[in-house]
N, C-alpha and C. Protein backbone atom coordinates (compact mmCIF):
# COMPACT_ATOMS: atom_id res chain seq x y z
N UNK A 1 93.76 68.87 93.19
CA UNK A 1 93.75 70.29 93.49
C UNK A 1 95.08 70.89 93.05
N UNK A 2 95.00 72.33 92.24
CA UNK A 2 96.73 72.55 91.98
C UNK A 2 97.34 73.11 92.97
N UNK A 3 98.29 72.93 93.16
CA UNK A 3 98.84 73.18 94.45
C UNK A 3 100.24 74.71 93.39
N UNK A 4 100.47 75.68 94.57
CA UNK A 4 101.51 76.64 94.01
C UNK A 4 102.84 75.64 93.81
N UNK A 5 103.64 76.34 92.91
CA UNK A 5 105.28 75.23 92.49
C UNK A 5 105.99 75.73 94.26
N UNK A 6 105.70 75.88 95.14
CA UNK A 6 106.80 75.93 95.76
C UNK A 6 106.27 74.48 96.96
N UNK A 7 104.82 73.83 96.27
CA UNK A 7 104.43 72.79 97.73
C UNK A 7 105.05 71.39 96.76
N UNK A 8 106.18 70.98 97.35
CA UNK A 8 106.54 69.99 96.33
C UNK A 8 105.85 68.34 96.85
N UNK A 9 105.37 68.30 98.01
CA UNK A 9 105.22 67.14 98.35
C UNK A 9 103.61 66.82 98.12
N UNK A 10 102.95 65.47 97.67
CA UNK A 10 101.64 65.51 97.87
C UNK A 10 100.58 65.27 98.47
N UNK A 11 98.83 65.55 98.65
CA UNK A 11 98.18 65.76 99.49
C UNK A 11 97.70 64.61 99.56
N UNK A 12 97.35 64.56 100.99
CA UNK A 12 96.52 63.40 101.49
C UNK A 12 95.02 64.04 101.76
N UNK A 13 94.04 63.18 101.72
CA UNK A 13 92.81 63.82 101.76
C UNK A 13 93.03 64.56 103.18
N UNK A 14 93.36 64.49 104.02
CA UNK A 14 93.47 65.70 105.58
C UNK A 14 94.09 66.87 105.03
N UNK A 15 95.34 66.92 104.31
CA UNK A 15 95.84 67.76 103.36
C UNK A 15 94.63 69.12 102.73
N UNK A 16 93.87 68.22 102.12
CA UNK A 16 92.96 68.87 100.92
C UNK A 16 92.34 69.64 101.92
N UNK A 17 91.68 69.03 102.69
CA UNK A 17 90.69 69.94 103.65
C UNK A 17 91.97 71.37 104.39
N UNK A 18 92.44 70.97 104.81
CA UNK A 18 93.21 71.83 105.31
C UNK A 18 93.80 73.39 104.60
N UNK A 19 94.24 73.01 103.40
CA UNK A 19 94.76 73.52 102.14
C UNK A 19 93.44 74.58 101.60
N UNK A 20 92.47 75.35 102.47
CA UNK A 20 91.78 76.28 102.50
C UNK A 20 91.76 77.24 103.48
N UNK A 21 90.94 78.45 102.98
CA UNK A 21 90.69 79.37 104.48
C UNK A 21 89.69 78.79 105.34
N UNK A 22 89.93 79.43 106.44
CA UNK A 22 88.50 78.82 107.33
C UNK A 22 87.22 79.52 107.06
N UNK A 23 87.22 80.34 106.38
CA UNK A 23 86.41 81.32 106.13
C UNK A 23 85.42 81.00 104.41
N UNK A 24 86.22 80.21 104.11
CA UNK A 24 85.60 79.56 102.48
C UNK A 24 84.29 79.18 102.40
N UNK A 25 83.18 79.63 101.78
CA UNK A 25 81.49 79.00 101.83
C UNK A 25 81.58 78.20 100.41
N UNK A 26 82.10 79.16 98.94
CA UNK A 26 81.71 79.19 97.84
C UNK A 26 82.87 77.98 96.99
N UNK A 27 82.27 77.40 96.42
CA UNK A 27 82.82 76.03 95.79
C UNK A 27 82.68 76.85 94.17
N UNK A 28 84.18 76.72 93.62
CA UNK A 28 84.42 77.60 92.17
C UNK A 28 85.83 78.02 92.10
N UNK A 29 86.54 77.83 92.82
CA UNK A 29 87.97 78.16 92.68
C UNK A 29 89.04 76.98 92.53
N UNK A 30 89.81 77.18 91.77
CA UNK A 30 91.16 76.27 91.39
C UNK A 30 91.81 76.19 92.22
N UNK A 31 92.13 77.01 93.19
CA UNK A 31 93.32 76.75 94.42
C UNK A 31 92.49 77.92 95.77
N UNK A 32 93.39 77.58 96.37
CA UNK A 32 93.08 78.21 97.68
C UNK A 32 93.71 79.85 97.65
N UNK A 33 92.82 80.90 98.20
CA UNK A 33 93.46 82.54 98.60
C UNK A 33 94.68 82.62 99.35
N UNK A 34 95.74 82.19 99.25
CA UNK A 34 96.67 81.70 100.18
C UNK A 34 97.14 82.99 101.47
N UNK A 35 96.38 84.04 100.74
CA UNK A 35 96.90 85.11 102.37
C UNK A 35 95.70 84.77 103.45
N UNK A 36 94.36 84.30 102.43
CA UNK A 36 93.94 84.35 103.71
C UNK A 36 93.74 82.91 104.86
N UNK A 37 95.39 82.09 104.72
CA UNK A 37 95.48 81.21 105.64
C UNK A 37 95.89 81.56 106.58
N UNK A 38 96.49 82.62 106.80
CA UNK A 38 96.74 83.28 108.32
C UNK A 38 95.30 83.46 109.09
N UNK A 39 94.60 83.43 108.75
CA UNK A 39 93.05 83.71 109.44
C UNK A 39 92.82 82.90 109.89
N UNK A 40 93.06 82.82 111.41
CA UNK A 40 92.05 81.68 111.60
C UNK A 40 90.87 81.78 112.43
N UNK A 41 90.11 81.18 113.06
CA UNK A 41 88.77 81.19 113.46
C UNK A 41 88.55 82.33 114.84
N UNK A 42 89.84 82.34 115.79
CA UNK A 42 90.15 82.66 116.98
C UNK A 42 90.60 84.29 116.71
N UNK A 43 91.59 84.10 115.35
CA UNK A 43 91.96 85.80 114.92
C UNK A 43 90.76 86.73 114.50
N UNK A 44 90.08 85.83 113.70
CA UNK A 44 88.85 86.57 113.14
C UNK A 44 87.84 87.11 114.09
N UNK A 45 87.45 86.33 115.25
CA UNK A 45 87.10 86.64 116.16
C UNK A 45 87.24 87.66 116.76
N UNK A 46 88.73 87.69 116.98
CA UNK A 46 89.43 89.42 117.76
C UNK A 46 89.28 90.54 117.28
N UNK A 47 89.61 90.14 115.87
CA UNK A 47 89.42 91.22 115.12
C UNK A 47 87.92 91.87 114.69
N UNK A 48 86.86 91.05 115.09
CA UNK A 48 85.94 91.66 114.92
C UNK A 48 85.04 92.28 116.41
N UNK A 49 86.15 91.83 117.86
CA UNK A 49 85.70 91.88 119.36
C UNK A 49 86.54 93.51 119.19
N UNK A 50 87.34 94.08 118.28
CA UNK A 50 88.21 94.72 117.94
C UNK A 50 86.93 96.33 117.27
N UNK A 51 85.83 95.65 116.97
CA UNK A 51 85.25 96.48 115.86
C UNK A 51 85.20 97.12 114.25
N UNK A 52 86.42 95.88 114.18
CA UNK A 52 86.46 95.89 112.57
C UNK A 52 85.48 94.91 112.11
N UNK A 53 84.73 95.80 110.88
CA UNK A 53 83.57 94.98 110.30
C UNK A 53 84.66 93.73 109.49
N UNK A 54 84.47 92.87 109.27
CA UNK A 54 84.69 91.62 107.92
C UNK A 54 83.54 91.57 107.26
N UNK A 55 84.07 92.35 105.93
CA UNK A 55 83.18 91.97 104.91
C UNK A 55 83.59 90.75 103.61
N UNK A 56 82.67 89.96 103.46
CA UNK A 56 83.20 88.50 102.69
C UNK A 56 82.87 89.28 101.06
N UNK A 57 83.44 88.72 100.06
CA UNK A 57 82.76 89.14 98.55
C UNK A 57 84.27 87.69 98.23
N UNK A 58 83.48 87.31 96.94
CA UNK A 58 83.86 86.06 96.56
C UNK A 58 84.82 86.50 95.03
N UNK A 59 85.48 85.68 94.89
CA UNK A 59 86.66 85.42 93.51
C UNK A 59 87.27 84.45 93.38
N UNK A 60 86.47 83.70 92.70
CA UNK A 60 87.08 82.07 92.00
C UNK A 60 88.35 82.25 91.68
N UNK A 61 89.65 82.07 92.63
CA UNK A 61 90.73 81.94 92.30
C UNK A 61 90.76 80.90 90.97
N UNK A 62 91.49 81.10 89.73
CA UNK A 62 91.61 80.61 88.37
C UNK A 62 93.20 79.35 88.69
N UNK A 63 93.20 78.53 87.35
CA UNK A 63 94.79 78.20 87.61
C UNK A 63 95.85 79.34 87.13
N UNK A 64 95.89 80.51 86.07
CA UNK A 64 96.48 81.67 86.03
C UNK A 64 96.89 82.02 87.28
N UNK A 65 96.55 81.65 88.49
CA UNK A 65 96.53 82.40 89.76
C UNK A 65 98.95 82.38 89.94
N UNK A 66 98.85 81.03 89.39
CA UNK A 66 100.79 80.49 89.35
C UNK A 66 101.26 80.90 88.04
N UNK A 67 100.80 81.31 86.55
CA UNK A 67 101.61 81.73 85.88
C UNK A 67 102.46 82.95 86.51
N UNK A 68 103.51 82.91 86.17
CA UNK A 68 104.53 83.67 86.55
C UNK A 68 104.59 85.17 85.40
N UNK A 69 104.76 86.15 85.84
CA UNK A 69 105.48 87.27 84.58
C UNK A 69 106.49 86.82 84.13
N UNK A 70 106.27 86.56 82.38
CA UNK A 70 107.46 86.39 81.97
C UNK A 70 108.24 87.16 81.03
N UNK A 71 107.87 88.54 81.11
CA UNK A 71 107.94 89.22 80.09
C UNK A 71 108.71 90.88 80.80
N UNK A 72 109.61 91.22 79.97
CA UNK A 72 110.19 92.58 80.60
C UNK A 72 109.50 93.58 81.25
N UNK A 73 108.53 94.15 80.04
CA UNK A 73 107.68 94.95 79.92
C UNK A 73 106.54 94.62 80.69
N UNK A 74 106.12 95.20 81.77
CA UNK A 74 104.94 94.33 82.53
C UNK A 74 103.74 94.64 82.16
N UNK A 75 104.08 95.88 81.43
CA UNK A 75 102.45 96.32 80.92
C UNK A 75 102.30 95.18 79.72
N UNK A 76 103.14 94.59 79.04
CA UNK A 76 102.86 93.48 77.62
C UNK A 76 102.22 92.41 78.58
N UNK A 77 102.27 91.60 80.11
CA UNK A 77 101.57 91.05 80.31
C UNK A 77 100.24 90.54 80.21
N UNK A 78 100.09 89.37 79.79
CA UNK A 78 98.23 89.15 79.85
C UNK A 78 97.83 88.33 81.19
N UNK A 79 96.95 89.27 81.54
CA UNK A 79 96.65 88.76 82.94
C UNK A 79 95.24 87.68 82.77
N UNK A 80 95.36 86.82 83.38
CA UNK A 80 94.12 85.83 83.51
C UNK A 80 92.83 86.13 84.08
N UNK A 81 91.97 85.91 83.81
CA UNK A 81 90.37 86.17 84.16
C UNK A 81 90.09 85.54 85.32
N UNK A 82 89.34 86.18 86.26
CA UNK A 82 88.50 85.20 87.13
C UNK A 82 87.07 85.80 87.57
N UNK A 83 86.02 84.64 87.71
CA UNK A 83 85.22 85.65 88.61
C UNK A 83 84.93 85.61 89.72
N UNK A 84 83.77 86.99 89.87
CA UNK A 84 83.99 87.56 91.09
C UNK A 84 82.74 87.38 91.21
N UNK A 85 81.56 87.77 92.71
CA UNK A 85 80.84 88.11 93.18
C UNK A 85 80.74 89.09 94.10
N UNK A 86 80.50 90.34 94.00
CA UNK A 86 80.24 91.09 95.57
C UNK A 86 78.87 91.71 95.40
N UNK A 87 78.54 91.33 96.55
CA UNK A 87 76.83 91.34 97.07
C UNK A 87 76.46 92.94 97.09
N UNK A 88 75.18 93.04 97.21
CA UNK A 88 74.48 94.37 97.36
C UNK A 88 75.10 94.65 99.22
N UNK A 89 74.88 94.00 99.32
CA UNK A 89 75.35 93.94 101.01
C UNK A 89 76.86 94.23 101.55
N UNK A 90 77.25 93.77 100.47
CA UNK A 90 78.92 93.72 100.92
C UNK A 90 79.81 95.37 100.28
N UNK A 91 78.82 95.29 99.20
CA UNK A 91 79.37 96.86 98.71
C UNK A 91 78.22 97.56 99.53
N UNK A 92 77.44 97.78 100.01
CA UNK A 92 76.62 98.57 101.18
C UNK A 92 77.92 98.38 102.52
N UNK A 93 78.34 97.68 102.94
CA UNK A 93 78.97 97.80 104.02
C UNK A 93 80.46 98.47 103.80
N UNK A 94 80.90 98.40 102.86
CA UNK A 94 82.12 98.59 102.65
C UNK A 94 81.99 100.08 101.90
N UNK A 95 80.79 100.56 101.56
CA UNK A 95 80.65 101.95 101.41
C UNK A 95 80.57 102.60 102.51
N UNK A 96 79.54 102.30 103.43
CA UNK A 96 79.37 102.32 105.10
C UNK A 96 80.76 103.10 105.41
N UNK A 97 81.65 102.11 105.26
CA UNK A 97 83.03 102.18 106.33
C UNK A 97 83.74 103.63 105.73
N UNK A 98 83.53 103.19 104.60
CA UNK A 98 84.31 104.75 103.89
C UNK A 98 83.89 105.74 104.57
N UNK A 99 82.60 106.15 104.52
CA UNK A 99 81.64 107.16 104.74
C UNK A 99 81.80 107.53 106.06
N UNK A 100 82.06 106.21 106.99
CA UNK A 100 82.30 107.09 108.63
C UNK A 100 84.17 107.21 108.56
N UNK A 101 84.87 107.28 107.77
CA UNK A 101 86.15 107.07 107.74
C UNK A 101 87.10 106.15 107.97
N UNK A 102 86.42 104.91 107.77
CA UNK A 102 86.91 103.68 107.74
C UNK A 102 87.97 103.28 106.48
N UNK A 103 88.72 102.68 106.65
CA UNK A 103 89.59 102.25 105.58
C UNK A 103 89.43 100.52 105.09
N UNK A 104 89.37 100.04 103.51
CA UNK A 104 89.31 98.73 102.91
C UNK A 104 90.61 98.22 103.11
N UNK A 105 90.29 97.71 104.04
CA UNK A 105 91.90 96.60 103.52
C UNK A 105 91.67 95.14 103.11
N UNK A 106 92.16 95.20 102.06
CA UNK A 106 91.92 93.94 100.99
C UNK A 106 93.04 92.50 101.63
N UNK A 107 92.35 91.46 102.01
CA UNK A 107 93.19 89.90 101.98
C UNK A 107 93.57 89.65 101.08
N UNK A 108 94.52 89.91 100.22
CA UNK A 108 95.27 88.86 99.43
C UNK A 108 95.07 89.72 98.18
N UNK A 109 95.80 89.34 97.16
CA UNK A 109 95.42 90.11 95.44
C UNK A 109 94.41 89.74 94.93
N UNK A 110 93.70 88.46 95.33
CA UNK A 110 92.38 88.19 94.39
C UNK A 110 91.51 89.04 95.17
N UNK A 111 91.22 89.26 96.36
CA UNK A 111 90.46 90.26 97.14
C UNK A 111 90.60 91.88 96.53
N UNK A 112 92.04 92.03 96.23
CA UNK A 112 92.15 93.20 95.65
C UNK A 112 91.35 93.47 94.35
N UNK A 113 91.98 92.61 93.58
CA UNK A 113 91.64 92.65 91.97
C UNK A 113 89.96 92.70 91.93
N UNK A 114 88.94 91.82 92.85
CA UNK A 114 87.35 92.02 92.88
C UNK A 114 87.40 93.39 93.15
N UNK A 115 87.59 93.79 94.27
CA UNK A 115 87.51 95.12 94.73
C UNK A 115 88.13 96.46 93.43
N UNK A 116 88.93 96.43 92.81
CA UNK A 116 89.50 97.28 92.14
C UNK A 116 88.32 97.06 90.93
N UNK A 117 87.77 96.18 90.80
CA UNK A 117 86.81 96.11 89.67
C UNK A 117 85.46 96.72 89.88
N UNK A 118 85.12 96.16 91.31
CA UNK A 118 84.15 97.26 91.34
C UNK A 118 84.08 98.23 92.16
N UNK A 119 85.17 98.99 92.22
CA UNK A 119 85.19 100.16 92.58
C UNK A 119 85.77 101.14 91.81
N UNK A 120 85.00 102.48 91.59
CA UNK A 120 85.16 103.15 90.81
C UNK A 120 86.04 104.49 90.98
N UNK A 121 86.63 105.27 89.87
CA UNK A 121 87.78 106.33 90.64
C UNK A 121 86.87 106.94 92.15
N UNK A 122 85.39 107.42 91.91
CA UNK A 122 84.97 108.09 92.64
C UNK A 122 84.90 107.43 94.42
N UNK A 123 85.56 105.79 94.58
CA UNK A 123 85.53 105.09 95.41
C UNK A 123 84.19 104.77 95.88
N UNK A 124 83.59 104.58 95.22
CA UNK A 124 81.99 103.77 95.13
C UNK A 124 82.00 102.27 95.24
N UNK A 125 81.91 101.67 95.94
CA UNK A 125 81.97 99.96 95.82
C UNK A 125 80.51 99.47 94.92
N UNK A 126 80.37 98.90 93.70
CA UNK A 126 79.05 98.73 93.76
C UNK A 126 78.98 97.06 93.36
N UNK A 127 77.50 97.01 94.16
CA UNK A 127 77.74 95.27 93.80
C UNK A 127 77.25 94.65 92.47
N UNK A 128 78.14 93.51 92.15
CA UNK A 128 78.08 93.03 90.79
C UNK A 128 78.91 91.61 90.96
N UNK A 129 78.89 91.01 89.51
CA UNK A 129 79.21 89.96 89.32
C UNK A 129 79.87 89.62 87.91
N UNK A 130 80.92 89.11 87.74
CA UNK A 130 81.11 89.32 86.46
C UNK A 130 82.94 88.37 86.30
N UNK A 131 83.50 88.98 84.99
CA UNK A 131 84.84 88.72 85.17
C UNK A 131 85.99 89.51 85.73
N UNK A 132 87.33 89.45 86.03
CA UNK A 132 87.86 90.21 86.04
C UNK A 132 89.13 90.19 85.65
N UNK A 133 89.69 90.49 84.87
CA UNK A 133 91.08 90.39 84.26
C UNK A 133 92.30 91.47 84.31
N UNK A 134 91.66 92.35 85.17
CA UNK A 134 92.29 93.43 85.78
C UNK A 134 94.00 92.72 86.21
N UNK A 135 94.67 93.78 86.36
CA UNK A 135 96.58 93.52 86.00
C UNK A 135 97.24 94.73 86.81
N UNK A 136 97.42 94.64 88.27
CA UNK A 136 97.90 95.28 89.14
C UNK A 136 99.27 95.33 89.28
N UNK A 137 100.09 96.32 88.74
CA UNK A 137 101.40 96.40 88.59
C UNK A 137 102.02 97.87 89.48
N UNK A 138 103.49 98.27 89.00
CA UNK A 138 103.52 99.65 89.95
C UNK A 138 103.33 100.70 88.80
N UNK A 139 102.45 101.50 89.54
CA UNK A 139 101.85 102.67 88.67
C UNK A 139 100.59 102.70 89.11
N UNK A 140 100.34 101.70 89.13
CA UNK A 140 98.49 101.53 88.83
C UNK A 140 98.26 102.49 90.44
N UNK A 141 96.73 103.13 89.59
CA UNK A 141 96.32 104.09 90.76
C UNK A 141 95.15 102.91 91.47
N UNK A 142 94.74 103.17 93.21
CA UNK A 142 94.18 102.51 93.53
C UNK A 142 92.72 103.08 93.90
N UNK A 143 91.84 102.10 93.94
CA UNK A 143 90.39 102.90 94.19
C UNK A 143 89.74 102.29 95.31
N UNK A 144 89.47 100.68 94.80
CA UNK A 144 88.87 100.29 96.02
C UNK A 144 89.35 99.70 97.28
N UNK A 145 91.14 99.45 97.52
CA UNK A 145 91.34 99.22 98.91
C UNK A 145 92.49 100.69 99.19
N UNK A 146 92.45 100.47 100.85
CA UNK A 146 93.58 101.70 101.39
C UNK A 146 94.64 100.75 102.00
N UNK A 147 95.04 99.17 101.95
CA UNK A 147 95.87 98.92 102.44
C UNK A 147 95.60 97.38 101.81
N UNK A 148 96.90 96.26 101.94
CA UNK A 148 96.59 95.13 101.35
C UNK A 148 97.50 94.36 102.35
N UNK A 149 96.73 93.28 102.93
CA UNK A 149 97.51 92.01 103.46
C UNK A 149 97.59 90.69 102.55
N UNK A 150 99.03 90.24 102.27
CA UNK A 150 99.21 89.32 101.38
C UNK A 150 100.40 88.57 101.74
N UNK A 151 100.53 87.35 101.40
CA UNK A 151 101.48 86.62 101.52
C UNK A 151 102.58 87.00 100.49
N UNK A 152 103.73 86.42 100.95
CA UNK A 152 104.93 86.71 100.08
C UNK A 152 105.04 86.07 99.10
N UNK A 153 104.80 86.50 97.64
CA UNK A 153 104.69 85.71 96.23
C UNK A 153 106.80 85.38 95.81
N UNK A 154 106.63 83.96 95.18
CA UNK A 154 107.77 84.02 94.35
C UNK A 154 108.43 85.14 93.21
N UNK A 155 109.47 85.60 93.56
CA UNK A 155 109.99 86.20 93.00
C UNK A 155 109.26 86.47 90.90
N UNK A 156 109.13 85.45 90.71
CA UNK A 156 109.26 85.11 89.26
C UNK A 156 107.56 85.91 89.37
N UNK A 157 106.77 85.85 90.02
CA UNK A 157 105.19 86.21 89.76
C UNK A 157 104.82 87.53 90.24
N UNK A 158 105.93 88.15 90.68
CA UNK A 158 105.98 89.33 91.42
C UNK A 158 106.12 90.60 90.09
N UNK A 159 105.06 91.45 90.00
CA UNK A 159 105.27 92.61 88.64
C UNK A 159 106.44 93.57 88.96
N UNK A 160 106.62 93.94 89.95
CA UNK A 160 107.55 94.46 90.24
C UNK A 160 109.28 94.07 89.95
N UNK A 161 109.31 92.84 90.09
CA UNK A 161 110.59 92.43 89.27
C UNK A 161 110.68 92.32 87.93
N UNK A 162 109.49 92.36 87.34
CA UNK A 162 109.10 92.54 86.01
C UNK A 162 109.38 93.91 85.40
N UNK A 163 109.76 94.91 86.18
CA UNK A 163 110.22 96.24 85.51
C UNK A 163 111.45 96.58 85.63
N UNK A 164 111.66 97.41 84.56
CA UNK A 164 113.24 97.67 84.92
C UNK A 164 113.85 99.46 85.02
C-alpha cells in the first residue's frame, strides 16, 4: 500500500487495516483519504444525532495523490486524474441541503475535487461518474462545497506555496 513520505516506518498487516477511514465500502484507491481519519464511528454518529445529513460519493484516491508542486507557476502544474462516482442519490441529497439552506462541506481535497466536478457554476450537484483532473489552487472560484475539512498537507504539495 503507498503510504504518504512523511510515514517512514513499515506496515504490519494490523497496520493496513487500520491505515483507512471507517467509513470506506469501495475497493479502487491507491492510498487512504487521510482527512477523513479523524472520523470515527462514535463522531459520525453525533454528528448525524446533530442533524447533519452525511452524504458518501466515492474518488479512487490515485498515487499522484503525494506528487508534490514542483513548479513556480502553479497554474503550469499537471494535476493527476482520478475517478469519481456520485450517485443519483447523493447529488439528490446534497441538492436537498442547498435548497433548504444547508451548506456542503467537503472531507478532504479528493471529496472536494469529485464535488467541484460535478457541480456546476449554477451549484447543481449532478450525479455522474467519470475522471477528474481538476487543479484547485488560490483563485479558483468554488461551486460545489461552502467549507472544507482537511488535514494539514506538507509544505512541498501545498499550491499555495507554489505562488509567489
Amino acid at each position: 500500500m503507498p503510504l504518504p513520505h512523511y510515514i517512514k516506518e513499515r506496515l504490519d498487516d494490523k497496520d493496513k487495516e487500520r491505515y483507512q477511514t471507517v467509513y470506506a465500502t469501495e475497493n479502487g484507491s491507491a492510498a487512504a483519504p487521510t482527512a477523513g481519519f479523524h472520523f470515527t464511528l462514535p463522531l459520525l454518529k453525533s454528528i448525524k444525532e446533530k442533524g447533519i445529513d452525511i452524504v458518501h460519493i466515492t474518488l479512487h484516491v490515485g498515487l499522484g495523490t503525494f506528487r508534490p508542486v514542483k513548479v513556480d507557476d502553479v497554474t503550469k502544474h499537471i494535476m493527476h486524474k482520478e475517478d469519481y462516482h456520485v450517485s443519483p442519490e447523493a447529488a439528490g441529497r446534497i441538492n436537498a441541503a442547498r435548497a433548504r439552506g444547508g451548506r456542503v462541506i467537503s472531507v478532504g481535497t479528493t471529496s472536494c475535487r469529485t464535488l467541484e466536478t460535478v457541480t456546476g457554476p449554477d451549484r447543481i450537484t449532478r450525479a455522474g461518474e467519470g475522471e477528474t483532473g481538476i487543479f484547485i489552487y488560490p483563485g479558483y472560484t468554488f461551486h460545489g462545497i461552502d467549507g472544507l475539512i482537511k488535514t494539514l498537507a506538507s509544505r512541498s504539495s501545498m499550491p499555495a506555496t507554489a505562488t509567489k
